[in-house]
N, C-alpha and C. Protein backbone atom coordinates (compact mmCIF):
# COMPACT_ATOMS: atom_id res chain seq x y z
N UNK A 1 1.54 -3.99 21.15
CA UNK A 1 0.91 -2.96 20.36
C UNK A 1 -0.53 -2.81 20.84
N UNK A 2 -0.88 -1.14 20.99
CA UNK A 2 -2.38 -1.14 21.51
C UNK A 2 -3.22 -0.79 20.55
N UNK A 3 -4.55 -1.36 19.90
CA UNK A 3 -5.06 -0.56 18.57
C UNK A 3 -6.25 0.56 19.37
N UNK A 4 -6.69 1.02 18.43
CA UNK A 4 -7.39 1.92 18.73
C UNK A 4 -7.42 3.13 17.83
N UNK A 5 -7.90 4.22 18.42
CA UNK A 5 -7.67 5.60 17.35
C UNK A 5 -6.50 6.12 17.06
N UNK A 6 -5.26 5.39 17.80
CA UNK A 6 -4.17 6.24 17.55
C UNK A 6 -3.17 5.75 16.73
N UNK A 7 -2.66 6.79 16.76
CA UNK A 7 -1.61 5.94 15.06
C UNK A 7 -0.62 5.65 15.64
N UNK A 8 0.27 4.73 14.88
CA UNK A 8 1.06 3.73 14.29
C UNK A 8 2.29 4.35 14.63
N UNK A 9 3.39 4.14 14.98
CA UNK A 9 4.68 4.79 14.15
C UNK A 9 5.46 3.92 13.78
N UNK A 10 6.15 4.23 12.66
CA UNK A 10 6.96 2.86 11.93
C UNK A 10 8.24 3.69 12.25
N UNK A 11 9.04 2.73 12.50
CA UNK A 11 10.88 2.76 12.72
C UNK A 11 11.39 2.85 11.58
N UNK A 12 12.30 3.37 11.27
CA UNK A 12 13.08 3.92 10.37
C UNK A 12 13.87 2.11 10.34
N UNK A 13 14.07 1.44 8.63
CA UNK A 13 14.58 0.56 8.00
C UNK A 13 15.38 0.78 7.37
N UNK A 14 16.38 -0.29 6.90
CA UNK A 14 17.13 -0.39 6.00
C UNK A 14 16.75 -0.62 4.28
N UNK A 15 15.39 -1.54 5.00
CA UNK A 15 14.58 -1.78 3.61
C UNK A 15 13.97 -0.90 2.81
N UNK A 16 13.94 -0.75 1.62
CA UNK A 16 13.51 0.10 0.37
C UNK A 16 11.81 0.34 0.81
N UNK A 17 11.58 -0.99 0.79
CA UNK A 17 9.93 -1.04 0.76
C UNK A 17 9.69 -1.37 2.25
N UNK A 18 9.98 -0.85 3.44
CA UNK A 18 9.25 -1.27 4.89
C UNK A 18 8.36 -1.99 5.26
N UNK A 19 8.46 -3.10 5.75
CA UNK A 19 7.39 -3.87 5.39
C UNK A 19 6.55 -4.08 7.10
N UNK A 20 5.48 -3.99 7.86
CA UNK A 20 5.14 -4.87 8.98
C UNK A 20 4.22 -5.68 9.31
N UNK A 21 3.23 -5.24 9.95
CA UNK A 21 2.65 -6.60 10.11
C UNK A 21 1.10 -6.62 9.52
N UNK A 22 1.13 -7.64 8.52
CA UNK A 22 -0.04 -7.57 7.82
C UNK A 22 -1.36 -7.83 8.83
N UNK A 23 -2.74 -7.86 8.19
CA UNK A 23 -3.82 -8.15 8.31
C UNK A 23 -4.72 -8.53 6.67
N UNK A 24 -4.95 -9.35 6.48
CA UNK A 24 -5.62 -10.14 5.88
C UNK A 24 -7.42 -10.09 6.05
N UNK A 25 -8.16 -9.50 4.91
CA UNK A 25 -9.50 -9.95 4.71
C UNK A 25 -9.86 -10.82 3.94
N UNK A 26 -10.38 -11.32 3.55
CA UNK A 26 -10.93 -12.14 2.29
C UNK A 26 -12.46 -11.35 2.26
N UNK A 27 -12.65 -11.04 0.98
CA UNK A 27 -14.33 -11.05 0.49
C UNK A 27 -14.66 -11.52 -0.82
N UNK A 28 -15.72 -12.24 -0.82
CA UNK A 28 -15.90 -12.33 -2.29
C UNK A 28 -16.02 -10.91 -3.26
N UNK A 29 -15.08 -11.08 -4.34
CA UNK A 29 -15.33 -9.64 -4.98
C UNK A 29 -16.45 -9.18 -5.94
N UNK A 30 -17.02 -8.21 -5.28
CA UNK A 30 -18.00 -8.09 -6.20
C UNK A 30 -17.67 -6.28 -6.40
N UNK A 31 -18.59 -5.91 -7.39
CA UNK A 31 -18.60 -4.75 -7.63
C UNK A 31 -18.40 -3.50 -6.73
N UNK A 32 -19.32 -3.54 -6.09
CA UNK A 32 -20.12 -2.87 -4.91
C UNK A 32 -19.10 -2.76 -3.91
N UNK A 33 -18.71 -4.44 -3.40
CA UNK A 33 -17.67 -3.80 -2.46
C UNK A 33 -16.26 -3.13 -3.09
N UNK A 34 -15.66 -3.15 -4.40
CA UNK A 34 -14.76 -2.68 -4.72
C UNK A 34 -15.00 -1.12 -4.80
N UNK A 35 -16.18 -0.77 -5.04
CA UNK A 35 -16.59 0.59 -5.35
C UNK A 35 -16.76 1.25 -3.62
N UNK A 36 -17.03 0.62 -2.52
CA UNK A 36 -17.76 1.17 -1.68
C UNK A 36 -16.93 0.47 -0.64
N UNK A 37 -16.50 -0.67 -0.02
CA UNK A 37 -16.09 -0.86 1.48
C UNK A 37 -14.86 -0.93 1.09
N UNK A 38 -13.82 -1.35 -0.39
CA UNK A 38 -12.26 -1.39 0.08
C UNK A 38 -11.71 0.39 -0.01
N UNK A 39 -12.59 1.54 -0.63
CA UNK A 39 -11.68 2.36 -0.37
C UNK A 39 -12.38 2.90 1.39
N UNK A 40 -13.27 2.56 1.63
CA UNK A 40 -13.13 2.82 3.48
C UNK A 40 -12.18 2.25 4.08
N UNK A 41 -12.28 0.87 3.78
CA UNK A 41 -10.84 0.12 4.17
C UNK A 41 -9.46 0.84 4.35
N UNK A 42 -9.04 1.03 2.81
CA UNK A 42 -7.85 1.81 3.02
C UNK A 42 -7.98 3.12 3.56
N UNK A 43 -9.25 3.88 4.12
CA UNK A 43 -9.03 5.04 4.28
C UNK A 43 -8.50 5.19 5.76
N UNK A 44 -8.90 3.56 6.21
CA UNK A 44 -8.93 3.70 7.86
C UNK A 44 -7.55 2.88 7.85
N UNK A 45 -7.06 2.33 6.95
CA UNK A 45 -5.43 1.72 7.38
C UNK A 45 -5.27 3.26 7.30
N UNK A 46 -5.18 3.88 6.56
CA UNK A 46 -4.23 5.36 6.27
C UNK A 46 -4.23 6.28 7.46
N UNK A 47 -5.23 6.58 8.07
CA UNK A 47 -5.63 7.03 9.06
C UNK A 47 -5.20 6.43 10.21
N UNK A 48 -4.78 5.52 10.31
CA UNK A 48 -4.07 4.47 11.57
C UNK A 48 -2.93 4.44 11.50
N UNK A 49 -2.27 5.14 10.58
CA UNK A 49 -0.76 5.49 10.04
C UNK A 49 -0.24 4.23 9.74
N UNK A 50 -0.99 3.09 8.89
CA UNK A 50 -0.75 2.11 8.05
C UNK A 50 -0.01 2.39 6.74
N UNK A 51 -0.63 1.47 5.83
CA UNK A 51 -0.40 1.13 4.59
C UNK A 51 -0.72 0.38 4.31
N UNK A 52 -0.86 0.05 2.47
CA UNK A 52 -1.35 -1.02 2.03
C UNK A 52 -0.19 -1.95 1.33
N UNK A 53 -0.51 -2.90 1.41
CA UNK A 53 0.98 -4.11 0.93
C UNK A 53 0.62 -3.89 -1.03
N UNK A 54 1.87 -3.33 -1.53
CA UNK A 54 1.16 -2.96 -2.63
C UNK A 54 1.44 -4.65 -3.75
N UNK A 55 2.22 -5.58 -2.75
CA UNK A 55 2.39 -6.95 -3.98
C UNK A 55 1.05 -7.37 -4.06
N UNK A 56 0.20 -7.26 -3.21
CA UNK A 56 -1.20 -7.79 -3.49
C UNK A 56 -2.26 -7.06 -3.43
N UNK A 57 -2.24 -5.45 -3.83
CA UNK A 57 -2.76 -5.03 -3.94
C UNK A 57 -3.47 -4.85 -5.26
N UNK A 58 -4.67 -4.05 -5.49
CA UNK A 58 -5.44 -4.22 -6.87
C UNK A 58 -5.92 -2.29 -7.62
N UNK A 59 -5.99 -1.95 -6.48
CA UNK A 59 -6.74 -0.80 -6.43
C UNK A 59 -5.70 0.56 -6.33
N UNK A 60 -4.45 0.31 -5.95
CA UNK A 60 -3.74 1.33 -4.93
C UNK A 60 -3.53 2.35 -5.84
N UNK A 61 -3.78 3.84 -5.83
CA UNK A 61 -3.74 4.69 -6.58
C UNK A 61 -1.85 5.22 -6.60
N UNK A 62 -1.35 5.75 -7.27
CA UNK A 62 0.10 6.78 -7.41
C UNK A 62 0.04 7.43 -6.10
N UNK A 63 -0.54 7.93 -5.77
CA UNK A 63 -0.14 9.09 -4.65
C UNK A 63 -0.35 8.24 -3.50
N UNK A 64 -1.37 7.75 -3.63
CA UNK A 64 -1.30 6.50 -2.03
C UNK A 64 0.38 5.64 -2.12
N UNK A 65 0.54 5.37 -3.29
CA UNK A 65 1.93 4.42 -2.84
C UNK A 65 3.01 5.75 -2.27
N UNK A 66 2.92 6.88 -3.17
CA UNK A 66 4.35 7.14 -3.09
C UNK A 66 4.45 7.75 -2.04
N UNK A 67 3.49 8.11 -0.99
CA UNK A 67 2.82 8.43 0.33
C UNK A 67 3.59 7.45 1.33
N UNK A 68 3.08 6.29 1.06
CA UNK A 68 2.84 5.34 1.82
C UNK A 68 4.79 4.68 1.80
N UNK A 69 5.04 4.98 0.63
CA UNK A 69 6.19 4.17 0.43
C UNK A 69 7.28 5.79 -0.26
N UNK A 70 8.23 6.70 1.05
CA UNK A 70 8.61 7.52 0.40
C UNK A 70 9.64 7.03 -0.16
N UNK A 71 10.70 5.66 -0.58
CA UNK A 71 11.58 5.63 -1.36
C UNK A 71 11.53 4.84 -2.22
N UNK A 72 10.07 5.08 -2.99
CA UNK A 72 10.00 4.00 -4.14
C UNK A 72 10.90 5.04 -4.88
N UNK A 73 11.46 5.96 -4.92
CA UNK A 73 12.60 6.17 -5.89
C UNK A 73 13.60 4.95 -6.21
N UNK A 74 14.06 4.54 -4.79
CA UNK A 74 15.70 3.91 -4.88
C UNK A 74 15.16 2.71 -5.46
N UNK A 75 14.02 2.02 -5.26
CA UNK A 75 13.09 0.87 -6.04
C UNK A 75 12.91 0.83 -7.51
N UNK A 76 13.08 2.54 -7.67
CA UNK A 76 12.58 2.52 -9.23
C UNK A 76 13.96 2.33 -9.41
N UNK A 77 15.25 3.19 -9.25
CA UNK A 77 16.34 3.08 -9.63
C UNK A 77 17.15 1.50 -9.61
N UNK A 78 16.33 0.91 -9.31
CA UNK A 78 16.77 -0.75 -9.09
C UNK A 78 16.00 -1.60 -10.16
N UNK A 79 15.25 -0.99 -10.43
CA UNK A 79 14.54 -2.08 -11.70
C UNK A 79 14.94 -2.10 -12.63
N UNK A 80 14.66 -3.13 -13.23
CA UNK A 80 15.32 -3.56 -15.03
C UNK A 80 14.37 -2.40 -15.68
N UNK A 81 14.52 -1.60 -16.33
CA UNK A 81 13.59 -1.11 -17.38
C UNK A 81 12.85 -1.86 -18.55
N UNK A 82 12.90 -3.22 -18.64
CA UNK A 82 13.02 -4.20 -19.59
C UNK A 82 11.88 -4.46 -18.79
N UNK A 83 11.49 -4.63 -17.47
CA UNK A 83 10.15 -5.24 -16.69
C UNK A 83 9.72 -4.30 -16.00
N UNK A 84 7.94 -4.17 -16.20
CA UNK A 84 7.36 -3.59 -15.79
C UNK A 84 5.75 -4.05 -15.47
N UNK A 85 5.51 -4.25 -14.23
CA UNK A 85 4.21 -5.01 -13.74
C UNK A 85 3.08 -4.19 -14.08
N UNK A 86 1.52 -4.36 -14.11
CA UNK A 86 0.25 -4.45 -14.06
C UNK A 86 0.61 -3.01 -13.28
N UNK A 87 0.99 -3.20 -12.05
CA UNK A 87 0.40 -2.27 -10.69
C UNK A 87 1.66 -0.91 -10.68
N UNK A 88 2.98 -1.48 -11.34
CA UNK A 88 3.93 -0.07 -11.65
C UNK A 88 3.38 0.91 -12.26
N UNK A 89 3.17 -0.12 -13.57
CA UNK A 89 2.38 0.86 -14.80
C UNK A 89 1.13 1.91 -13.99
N UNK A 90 0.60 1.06 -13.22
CA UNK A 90 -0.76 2.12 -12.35
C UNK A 90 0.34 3.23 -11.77
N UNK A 91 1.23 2.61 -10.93
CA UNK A 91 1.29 3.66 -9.84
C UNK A 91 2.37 4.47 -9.99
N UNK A 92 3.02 4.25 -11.09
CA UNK A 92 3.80 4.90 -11.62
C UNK A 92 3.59 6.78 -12.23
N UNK A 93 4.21 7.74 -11.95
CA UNK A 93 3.47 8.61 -12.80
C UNK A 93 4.24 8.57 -14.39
């Protein structure tokens, strides 16, 4: 894989949620950077024809997932209705 300005293309899966190859930051969280360097962050995975891993994500808005992830339908159609996480409830409409 070569990085640079050009984007990404992901292969067509079997899997619901496509998953590849992460990258990992750590920062201490503070305000400032939540307000100001993680949405640059994601603006430049998006732009690199990324995504964001939404199990550990904090921030990820509705339209970024369902973007990022076009068959969270068959995902939704698989869940218990009985459970519903922190980050569904967000990104859920």
């Amino acid at each position: 894989m070569r990085m640079g300005r050009q984007r990404l293309e992901h292969r067509p899966a079997d899997q619901v949620l496509q998953l590849g190859t992460s990258l990992a930051l750590d920062f201490s969280q503070t305000r400032e950077l939540a307000e100001t360097l993680f949405p640059r962050l994601d603006a430049i995975v998006r732009e690199a024809g990324g995504r964001l891993y939404p199990a550990k994500d904090a921030h990820m808005t509705g339209s970024d997932f369902r973007q990022a992830y076009p068959a969270w339908e068959q995902l939704e159609a698989l869940r218990d209705p009985s459970l519903m996480s922190r980050f569904w409830k967000r990104v859920m409409p």
